[in-house]
N, C-alpha and C. Protein backbone atom coordinates (compact mmCIF):
# COMPACT_ATOMS: atom_id res chain seq x y z
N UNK A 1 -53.07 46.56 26.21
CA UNK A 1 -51.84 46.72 25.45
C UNK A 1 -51.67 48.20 25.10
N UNK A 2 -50.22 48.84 24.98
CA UNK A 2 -50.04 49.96 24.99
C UNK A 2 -49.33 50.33 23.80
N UNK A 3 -50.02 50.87 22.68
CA UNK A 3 -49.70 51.11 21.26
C UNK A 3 -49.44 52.23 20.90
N UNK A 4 -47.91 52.37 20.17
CA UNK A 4 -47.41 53.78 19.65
C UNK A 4 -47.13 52.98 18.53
N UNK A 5 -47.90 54.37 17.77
CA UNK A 5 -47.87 54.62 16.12
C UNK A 5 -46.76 55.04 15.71
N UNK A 6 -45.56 54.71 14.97
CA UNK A 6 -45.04 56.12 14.96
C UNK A 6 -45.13 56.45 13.10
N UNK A 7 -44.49 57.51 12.72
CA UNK A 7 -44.95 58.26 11.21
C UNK A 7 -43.75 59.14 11.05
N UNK A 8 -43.76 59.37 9.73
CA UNK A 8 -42.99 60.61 9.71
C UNK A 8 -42.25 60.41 7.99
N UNK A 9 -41.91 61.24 7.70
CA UNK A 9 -41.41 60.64 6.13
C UNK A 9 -40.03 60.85 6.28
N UNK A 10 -39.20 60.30 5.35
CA UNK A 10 -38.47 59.14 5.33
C UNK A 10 -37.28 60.01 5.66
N UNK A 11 -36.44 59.56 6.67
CA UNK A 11 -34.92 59.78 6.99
C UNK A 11 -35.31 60.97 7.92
N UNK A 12 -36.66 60.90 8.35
CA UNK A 12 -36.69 61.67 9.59
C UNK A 12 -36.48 61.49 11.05
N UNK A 13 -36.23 60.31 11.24
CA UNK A 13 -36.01 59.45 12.31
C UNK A 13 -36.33 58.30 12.93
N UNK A 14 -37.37 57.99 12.54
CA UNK A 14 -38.40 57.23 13.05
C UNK A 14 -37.73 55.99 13.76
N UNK A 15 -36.42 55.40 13.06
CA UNK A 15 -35.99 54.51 13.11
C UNK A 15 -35.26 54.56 15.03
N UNK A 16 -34.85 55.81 14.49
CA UNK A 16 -34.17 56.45 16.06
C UNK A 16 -34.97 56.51 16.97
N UNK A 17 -36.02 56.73 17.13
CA UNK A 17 -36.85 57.01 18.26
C UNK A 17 -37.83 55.42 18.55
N UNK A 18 -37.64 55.09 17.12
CA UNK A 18 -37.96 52.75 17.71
C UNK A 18 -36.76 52.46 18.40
N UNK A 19 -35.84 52.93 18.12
CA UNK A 19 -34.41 52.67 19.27
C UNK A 19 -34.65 52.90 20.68
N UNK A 20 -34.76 54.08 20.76
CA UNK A 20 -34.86 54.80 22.29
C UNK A 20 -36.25 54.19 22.84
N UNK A 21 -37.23 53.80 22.29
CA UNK A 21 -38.48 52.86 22.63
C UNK A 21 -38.12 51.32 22.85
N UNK A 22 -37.61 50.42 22.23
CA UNK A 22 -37.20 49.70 22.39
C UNK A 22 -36.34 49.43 23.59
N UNK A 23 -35.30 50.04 24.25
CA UNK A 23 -34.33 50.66 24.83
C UNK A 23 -35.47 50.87 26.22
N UNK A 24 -36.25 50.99 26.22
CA UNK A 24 -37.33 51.42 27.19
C UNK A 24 -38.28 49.84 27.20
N UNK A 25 -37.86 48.88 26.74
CA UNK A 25 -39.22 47.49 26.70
C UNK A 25 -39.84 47.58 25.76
N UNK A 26 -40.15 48.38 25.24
CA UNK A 26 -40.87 48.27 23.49
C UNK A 26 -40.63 47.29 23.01
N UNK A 27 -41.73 46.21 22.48
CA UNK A 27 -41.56 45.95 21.34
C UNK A 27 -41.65 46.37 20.05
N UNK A 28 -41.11 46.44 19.14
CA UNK A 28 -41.24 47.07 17.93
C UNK A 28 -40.80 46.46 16.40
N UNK A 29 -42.36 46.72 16.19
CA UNK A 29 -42.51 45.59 14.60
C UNK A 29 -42.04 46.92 13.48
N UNK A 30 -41.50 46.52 12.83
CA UNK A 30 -41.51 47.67 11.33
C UNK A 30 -41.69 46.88 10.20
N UNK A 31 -43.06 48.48 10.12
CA UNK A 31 -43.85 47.84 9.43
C UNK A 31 -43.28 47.53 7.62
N UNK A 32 -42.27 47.87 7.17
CA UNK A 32 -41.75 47.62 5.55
C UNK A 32 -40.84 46.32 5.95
N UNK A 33 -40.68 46.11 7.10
CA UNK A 33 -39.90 44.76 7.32
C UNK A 33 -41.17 43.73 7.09
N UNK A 34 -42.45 43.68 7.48
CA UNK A 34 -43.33 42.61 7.23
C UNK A 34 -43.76 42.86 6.06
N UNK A 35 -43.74 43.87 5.29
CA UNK A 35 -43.78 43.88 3.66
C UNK A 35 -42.58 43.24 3.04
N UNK A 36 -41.43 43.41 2.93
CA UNK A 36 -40.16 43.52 2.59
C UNK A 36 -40.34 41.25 2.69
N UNK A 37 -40.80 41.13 3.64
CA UNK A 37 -40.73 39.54 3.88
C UNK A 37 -41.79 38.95 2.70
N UNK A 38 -42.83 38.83 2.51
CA UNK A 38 -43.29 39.04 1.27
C UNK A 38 -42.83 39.49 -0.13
N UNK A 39 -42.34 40.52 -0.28
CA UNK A 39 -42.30 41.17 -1.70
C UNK A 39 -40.57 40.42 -2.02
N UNK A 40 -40.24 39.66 -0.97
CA UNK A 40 -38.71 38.96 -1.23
C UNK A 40 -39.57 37.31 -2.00
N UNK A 41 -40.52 37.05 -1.66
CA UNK A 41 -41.07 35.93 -2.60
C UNK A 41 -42.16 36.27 -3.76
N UNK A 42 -42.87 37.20 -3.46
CA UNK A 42 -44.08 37.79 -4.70
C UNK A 42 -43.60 39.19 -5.79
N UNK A 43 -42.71 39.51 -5.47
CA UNK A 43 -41.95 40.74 -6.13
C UNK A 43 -42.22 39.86 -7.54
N UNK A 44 -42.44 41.61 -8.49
CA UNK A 44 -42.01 40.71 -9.95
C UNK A 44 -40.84 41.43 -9.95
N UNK A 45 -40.31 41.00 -10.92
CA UNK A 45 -39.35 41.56 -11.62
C UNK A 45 -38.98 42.96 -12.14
N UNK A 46 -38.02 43.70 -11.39
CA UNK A 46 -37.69 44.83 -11.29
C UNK A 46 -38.79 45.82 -10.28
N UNK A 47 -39.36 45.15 -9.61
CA UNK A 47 -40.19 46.21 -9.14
C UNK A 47 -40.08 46.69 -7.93
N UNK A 48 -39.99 47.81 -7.73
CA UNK A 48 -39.26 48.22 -6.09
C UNK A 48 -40.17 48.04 -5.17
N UNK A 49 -39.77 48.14 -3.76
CA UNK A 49 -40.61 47.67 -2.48
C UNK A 49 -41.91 48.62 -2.72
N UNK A 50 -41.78 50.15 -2.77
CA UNK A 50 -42.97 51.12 -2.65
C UNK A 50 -44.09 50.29 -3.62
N UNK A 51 -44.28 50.05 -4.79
CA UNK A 51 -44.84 49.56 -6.12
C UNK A 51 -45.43 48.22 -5.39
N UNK A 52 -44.55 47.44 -4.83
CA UNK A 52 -44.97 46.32 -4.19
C UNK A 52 -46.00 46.79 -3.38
N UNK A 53 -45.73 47.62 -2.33
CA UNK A 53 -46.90 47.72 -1.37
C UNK A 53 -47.88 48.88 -1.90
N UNK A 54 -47.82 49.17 -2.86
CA UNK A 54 -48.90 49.51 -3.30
C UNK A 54 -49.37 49.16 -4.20
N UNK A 55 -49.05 47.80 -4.78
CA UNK A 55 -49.85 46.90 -5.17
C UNK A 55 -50.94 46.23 -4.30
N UNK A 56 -49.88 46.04 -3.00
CA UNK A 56 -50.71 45.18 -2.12
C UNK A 56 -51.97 46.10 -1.51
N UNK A 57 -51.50 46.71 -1.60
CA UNK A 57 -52.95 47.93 -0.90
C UNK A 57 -54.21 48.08 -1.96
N UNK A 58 -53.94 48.22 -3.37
CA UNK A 58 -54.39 48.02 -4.19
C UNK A 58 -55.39 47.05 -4.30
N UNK A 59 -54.76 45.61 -3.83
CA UNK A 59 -55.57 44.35 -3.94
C UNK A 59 -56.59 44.29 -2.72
N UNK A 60 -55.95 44.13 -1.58
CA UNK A 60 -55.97 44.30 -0.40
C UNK A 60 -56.31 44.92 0.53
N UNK A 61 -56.75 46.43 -0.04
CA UNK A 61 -56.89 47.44 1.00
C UNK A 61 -55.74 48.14 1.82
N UNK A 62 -56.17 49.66 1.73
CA UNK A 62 -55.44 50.67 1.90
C UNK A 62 -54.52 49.93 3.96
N UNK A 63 -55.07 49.19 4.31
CA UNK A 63 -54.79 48.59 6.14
C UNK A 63 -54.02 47.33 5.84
N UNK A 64 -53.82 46.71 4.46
CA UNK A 64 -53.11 45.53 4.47
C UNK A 64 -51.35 45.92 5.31
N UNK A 65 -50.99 46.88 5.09
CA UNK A 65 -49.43 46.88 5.58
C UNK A 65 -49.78 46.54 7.46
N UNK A 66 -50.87 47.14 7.61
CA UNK A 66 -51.08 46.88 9.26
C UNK A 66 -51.52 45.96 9.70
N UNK A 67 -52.36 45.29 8.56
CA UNK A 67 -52.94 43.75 8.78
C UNK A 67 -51.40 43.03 9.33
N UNK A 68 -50.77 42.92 8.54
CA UNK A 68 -48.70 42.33 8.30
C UNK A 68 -48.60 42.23 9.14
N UNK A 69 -48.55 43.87 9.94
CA UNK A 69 -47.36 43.99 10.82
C UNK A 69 -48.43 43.12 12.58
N UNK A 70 -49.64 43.68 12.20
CA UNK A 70 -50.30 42.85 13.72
C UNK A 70 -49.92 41.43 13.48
N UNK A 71 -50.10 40.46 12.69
CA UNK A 71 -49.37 39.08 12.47
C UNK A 71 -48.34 38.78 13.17
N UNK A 72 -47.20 39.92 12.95
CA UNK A 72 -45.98 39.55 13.99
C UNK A 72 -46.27 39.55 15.10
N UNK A 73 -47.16 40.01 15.83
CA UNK A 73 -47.22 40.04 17.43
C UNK A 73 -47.17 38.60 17.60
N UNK A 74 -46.48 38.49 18.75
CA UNK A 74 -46.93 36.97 19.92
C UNK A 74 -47.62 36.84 20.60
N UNK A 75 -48.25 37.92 20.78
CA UNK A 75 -50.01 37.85 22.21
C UNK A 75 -49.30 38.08 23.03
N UNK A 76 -47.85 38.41 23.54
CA UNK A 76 -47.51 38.57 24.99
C UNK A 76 -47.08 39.75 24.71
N UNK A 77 -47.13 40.92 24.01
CA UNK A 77 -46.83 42.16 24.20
C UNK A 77 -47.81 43.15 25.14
N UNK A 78 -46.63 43.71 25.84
CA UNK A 78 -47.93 45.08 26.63
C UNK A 78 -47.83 46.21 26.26
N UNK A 79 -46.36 46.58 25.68
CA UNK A 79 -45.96 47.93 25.01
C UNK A 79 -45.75 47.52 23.52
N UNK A 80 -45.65 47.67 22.36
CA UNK A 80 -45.85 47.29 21.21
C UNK A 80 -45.34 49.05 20.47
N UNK A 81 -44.93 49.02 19.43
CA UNK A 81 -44.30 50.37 18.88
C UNK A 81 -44.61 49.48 17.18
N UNK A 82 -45.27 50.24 16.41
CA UNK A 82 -45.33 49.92 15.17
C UNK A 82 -44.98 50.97 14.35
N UNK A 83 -43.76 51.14 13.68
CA UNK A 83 -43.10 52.08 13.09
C UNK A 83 -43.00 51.94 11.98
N UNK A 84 -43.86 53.55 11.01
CA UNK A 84 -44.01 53.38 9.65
C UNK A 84 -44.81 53.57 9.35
N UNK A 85 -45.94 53.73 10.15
CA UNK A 85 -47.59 54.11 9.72
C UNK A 85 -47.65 54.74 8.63
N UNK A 86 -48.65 54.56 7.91
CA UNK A 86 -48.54 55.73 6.47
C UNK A 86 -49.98 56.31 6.02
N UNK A 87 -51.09 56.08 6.72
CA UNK A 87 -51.89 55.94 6.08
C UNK A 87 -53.70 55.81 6.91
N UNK A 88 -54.60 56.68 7.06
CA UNK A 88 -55.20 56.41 8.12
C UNK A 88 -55.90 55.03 8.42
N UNK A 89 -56.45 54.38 6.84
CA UNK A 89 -56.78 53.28 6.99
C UNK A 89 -56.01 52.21 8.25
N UNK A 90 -54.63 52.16 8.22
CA UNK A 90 -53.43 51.22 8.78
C UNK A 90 -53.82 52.07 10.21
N UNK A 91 -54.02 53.06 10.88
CA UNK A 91 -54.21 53.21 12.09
C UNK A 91 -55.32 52.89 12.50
N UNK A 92 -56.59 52.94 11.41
CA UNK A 92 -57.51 52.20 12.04
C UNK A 92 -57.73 50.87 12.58
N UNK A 93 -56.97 50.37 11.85
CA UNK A 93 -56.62 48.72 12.09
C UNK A 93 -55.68 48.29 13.13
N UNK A 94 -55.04 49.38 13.12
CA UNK A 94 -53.92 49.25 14.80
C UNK A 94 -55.11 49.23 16.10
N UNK A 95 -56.24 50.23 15.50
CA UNK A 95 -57.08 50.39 16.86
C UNK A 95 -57.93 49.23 17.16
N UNK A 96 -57.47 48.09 16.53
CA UNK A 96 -58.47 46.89 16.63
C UNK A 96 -57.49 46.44 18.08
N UNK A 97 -56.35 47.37 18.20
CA UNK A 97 -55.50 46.33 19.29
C UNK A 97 -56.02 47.22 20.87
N UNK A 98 -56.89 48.28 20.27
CA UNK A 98 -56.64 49.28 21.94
C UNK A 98 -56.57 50.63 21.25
N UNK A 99 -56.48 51.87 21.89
CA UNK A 99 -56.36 53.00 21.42
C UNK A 99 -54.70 53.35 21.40
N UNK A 100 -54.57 53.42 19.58
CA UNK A 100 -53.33 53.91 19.92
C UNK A 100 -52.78 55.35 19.90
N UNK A 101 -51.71 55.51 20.16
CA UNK A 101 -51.00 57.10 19.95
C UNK A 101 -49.90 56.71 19.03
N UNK A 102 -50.37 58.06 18.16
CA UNK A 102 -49.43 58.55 17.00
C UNK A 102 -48.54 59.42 17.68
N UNK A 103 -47.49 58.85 17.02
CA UNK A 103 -45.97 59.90 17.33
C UNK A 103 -45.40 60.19 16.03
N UNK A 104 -45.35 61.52 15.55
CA UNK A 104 -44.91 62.01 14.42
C UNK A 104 -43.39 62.41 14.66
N UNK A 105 -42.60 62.14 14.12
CA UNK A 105 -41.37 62.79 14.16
C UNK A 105 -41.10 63.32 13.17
N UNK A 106 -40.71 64.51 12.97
CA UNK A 106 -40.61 65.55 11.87
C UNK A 106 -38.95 66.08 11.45
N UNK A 107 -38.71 66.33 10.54
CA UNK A 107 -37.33 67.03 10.35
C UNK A 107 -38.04 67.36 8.56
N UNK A 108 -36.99 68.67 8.79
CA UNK A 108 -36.92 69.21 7.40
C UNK A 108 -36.34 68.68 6.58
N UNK A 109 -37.38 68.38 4.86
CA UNK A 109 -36.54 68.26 3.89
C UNK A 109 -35.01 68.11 3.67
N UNK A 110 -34.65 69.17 3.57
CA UNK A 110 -32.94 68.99 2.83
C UNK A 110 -32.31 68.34 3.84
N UNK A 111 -32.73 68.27 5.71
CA UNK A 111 -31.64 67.69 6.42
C UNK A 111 -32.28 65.87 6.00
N UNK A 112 -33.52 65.97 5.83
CA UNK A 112 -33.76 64.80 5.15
C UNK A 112 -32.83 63.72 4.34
N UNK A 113 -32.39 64.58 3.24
CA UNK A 113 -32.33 64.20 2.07
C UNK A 113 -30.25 63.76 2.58
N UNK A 114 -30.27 64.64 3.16
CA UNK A 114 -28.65 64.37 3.54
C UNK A 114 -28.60 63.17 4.33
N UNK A 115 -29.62 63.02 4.90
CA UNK A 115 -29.38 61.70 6.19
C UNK A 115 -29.62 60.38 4.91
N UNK A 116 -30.72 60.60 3.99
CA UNK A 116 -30.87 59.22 3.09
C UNK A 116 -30.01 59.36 2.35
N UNK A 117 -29.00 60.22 1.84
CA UNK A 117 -27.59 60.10 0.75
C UNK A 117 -26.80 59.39 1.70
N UNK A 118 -26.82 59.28 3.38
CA UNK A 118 -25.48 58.90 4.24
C UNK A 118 -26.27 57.30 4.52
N UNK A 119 -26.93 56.85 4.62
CA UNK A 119 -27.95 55.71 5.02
C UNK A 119 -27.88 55.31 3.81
N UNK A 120 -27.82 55.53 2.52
CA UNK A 120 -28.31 54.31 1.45
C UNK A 120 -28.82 53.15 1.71
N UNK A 121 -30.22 53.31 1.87
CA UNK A 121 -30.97 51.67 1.97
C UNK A 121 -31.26 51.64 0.47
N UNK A 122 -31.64 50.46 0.03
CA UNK A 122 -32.05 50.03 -1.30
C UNK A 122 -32.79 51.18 -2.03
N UNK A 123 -33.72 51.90 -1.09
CA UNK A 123 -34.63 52.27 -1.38
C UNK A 123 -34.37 53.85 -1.43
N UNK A 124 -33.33 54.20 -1.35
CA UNK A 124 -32.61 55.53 -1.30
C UNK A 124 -31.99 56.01 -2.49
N UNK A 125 -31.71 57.41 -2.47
CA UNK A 125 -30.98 57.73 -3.46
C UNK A 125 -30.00 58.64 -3.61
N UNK A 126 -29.29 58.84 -4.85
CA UNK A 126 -27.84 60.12 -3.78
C UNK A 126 -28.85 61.52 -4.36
N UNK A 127 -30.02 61.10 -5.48
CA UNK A 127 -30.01 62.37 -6.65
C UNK A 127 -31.55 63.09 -5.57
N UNK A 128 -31.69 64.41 -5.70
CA UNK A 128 -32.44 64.72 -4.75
C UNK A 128 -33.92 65.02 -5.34
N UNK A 129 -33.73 64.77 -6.37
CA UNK A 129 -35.15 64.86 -7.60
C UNK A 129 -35.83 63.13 -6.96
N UNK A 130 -34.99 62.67 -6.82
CA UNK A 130 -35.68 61.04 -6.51
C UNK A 130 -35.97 61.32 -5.21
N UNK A 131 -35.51 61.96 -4.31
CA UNK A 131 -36.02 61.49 -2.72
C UNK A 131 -37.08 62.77 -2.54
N UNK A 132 -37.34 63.70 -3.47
CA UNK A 132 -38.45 64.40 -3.70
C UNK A 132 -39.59 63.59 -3.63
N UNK A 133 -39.44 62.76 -5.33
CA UNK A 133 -40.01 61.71 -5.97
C UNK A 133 -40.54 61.32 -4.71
N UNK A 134 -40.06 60.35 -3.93
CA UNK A 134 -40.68 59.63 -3.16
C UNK A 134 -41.20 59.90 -2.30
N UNK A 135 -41.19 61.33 -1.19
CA UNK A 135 -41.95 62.19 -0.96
C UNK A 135 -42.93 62.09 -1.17
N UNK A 136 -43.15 62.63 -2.42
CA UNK A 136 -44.90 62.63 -2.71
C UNK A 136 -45.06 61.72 -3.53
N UNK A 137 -44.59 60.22 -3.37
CA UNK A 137 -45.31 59.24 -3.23
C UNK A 137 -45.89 58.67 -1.75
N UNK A 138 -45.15 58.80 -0.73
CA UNK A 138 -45.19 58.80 0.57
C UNK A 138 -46.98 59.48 0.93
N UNK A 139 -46.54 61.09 0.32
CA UNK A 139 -48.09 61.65 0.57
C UNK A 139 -48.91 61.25 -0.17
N UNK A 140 -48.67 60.49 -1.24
CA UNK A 140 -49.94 59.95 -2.01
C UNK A 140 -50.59 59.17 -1.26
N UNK A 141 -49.89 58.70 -0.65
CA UNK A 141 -50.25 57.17 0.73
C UNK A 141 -51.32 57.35 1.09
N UNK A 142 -50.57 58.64 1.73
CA UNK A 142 -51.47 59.20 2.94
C UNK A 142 -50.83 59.45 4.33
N UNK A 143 -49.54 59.41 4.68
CA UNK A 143 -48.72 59.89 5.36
C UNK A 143 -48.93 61.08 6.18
N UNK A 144 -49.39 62.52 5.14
CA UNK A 144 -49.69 63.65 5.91
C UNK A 144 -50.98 63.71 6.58
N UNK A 145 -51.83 62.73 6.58
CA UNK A 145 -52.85 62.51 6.82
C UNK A 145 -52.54 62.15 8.57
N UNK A 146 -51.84 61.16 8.25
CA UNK A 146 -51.21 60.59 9.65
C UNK A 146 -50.72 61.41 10.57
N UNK A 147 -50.01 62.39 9.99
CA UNK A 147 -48.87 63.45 10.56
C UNK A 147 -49.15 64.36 10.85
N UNK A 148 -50.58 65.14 10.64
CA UNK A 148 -51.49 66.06 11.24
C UNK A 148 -52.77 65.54 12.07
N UNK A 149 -52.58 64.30 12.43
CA UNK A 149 -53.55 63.81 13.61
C UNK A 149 -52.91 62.64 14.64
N UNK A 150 -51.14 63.38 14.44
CA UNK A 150 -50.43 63.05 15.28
C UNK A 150 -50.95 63.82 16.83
N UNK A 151 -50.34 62.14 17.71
CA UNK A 151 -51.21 62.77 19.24
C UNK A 151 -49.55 63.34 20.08
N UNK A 152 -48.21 63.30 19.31
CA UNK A 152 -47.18 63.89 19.85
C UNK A 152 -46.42 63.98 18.68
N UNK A 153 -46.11 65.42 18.32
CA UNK A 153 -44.92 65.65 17.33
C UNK A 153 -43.72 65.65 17.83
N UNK A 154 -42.58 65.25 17.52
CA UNK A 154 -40.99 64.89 18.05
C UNK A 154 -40.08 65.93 16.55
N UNK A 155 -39.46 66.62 16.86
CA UNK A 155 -38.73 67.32 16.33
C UNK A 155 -37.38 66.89 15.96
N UNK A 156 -37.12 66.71 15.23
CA UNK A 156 -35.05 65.59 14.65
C UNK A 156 -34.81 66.83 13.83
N UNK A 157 -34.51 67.80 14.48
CA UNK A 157 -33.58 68.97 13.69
C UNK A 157 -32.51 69.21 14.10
N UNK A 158 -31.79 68.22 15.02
CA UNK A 158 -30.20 68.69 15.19
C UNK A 158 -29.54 67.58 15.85
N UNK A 159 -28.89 67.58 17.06
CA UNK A 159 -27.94 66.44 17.11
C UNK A 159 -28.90 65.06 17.39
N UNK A 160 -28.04 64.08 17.29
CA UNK A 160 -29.24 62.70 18.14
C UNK A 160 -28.80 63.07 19.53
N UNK A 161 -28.47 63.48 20.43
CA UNK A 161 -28.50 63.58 21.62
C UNK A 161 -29.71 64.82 21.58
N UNK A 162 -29.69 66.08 21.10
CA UNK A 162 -30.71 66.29 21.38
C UNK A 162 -32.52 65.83 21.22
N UNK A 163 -32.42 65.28 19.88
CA UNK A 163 -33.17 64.83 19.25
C UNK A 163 -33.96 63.24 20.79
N UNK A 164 -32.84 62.49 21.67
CA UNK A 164 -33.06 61.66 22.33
C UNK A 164 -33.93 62.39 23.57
N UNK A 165 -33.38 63.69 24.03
CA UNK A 165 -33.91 64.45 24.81
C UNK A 165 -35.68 65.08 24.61
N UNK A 166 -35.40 65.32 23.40
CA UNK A 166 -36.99 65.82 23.02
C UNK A 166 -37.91 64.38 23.00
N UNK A 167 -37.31 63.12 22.29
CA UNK A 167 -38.15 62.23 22.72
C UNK A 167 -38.53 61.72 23.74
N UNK A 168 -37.43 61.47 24.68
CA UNK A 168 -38.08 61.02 26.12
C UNK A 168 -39.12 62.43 26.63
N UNK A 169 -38.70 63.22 26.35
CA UNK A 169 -39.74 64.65 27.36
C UNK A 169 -41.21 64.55 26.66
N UNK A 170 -41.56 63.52 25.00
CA UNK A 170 -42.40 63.80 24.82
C UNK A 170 -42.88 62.62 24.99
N UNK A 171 -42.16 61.64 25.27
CA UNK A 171 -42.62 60.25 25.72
C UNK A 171 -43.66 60.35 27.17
N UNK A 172 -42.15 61.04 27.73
CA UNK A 172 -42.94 60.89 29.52
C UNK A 172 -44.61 62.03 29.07
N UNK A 173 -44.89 62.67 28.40
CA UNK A 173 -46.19 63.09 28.20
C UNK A 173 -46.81 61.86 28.08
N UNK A 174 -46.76 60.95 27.15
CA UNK A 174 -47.96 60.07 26.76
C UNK A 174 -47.64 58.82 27.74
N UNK A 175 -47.14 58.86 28.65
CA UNK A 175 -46.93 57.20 29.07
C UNK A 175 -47.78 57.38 30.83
């Protein structure tokens, strides 16, 4: 089985480049979607998704979000894309499937922060002190950990057409 990691903090793309993978036979689990399915029945009250899964890591161990997301497989995957990694524990536990490759996709801060004011997921915000905030909750994770023992960095600093171009050129490297 052929496993890409991918990483990157938040509204940097990641989502885009599970597209263009997918788009290619990928399957692709994300990984706050197999949290998000959970914390919709064990959530307490008022408590946001991040808090949730780091509760669960808490209880559980720092690899529970990757424990999740391997669950979704069906045993018939050969290409597999698990998007969201955060954390080295959770890649170690990916490597129970085969050796995988990390794909970091990177973009700067402020173009960051503009893409999560235009996206509003739940978990977003318009004020830029909060998507700081969550930032370095992200690196508390352990995210940068991930993102400097990335085995391909992908660059999202300008259009999605270019941004599609740099991924396939760094795809066809690892495939």
């Amino acid at each position: 089985m052929k496993v890409l990691l991918i990483t990157g903090m938040p509204g940097s793309g990641k989502s885009l480049l599970s597209s263009i993978l997918k788009e290619r036979g990928y399957t692709v689990i994300v990984m706050s979607d197999s949290v998000r399915k959970r914390f919709e029945k064990e959530a307490r009250h008022g408590e946001r998704l991040m808090d949730y899964a780091k509760r669960l890591r808490e209880i559980y161990g720092e690899g529970i979000v990757a424990r999740l997301s391997i669950e979704e497989l069906r045993g018939r995957e050969e290409r597999v894309v698990f998007d969201g990694v955060r954390n080295l524990a959770e890649v170690d536990e990916f490597s129970r499937l085969g050796k995988p490759v990390i794909v970091a996709v990177h973009a700067p801060p402020a173009l960051r922060y503009e893409r999560l004011k235009k996206r509003m997921r739940a978990d977003d915000s318009l004020r830029e002190e909060d998507l700081r905030r969550r930032d370095l909750e992200e690196i508390a994770l352990g995210v940068g950990g991930v993102i400097a023992l990335a085995d391909v960095m992908v660059v999202n600093d300008s259009t999605e057409e270019e941004f599609r171009k740099r991924a396939l050129e760094a795809l066809g490297k690892i495939t």
